[in-house]
C-alpha atoms as a PDB file:
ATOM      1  CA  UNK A   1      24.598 -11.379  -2.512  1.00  0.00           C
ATOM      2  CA  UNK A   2      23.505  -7.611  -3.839  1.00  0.00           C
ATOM      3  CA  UNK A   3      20.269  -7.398  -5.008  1.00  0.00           C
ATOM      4  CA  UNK A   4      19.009 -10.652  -2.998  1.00  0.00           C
ATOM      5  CA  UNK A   5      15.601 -11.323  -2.165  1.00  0.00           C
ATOM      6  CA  UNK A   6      15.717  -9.084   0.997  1.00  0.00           C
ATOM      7  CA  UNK A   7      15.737  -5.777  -1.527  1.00  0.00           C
ATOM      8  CA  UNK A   8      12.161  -5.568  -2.425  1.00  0.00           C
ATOM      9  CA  UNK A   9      11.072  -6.123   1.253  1.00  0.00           C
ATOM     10  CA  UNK A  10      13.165  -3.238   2.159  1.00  0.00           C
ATOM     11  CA  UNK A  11      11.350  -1.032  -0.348  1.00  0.00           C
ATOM     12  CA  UNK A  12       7.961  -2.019   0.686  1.00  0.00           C
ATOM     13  CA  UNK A  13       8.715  -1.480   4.256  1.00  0.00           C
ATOM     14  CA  UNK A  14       9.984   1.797   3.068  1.00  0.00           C
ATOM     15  CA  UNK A  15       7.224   2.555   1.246  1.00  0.00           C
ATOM     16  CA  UNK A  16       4.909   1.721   4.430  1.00  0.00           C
ATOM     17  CA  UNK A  17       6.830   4.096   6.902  1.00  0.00           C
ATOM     18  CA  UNK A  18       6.580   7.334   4.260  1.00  0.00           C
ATOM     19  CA  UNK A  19       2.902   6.641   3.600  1.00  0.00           C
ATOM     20  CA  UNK A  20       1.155   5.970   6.740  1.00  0.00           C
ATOM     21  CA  UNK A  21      -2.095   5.706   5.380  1.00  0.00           C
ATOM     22  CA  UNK A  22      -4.476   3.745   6.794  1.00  0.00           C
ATOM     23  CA  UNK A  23      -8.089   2.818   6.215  1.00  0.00           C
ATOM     24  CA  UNK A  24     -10.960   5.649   6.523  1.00  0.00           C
ATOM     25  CA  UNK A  25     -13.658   2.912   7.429  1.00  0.00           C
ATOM     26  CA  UNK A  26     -11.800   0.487   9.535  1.00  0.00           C
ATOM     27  CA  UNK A  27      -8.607   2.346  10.381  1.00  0.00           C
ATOM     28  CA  UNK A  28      -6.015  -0.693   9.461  1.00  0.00           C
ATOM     29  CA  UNK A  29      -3.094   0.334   8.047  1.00  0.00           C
ATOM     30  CA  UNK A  30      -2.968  -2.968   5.534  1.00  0.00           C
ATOM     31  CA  UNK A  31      -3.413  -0.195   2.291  1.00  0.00           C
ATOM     32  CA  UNK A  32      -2.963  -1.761  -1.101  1.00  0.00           C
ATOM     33  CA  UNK A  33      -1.915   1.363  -3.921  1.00  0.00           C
ATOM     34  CA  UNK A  34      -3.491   0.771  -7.390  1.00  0.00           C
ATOM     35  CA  UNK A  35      -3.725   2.195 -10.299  1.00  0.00           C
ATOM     36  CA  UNK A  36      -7.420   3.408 -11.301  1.00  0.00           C
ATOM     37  CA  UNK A  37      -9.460   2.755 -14.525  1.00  0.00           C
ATOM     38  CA  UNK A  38      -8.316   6.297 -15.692  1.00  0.00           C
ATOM     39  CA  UNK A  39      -4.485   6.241 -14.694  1.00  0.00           C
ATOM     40  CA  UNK A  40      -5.262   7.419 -11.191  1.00  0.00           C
ATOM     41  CA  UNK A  41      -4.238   6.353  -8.222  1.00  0.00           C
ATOM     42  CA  UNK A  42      -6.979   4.495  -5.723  1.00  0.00           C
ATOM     43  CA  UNK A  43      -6.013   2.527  -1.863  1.00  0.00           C
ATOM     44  CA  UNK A  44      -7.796  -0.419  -1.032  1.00  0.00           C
ATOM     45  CA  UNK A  45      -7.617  -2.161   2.145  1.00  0.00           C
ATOM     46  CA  UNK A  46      -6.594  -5.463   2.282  1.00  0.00           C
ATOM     47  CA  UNK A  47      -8.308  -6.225   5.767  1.00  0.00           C
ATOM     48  CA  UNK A  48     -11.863  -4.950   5.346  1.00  0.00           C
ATOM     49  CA  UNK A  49     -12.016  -4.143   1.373  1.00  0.00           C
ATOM     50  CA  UNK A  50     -13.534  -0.564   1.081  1.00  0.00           C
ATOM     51  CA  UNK A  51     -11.376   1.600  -1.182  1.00  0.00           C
ATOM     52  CA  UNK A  52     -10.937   5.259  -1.851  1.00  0.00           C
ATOM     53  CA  UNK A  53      -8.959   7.431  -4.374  1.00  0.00           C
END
């Protein structure tokens, strides 16, 4: 079926490979993008917590 399930795993995955970003304090590369207080854009990481912008 188009536009199953599968579609929004392929754009995270996607998403994943272009970024590469990975944690300044414990080097994982489980990085959550959100958006800031004041519109901006901030990473957390999902494995140890510490976040940067």
């Amino acid at each position: 079926m188009p536009g199953g399930g599968d579609e929004g795993d392929e754009r995270l995955l996607a998403a994943e490979v272009r970024t590469h970003l990975n944690c300044p304090s414990c080097g994982s590369f489980h990085v959550a993008q959100v958006l800031g207080d004041n519109g901006g854009i901030s990473y957390v990481c999902t494995a140890c917590g510490h976040s940067w912008s």
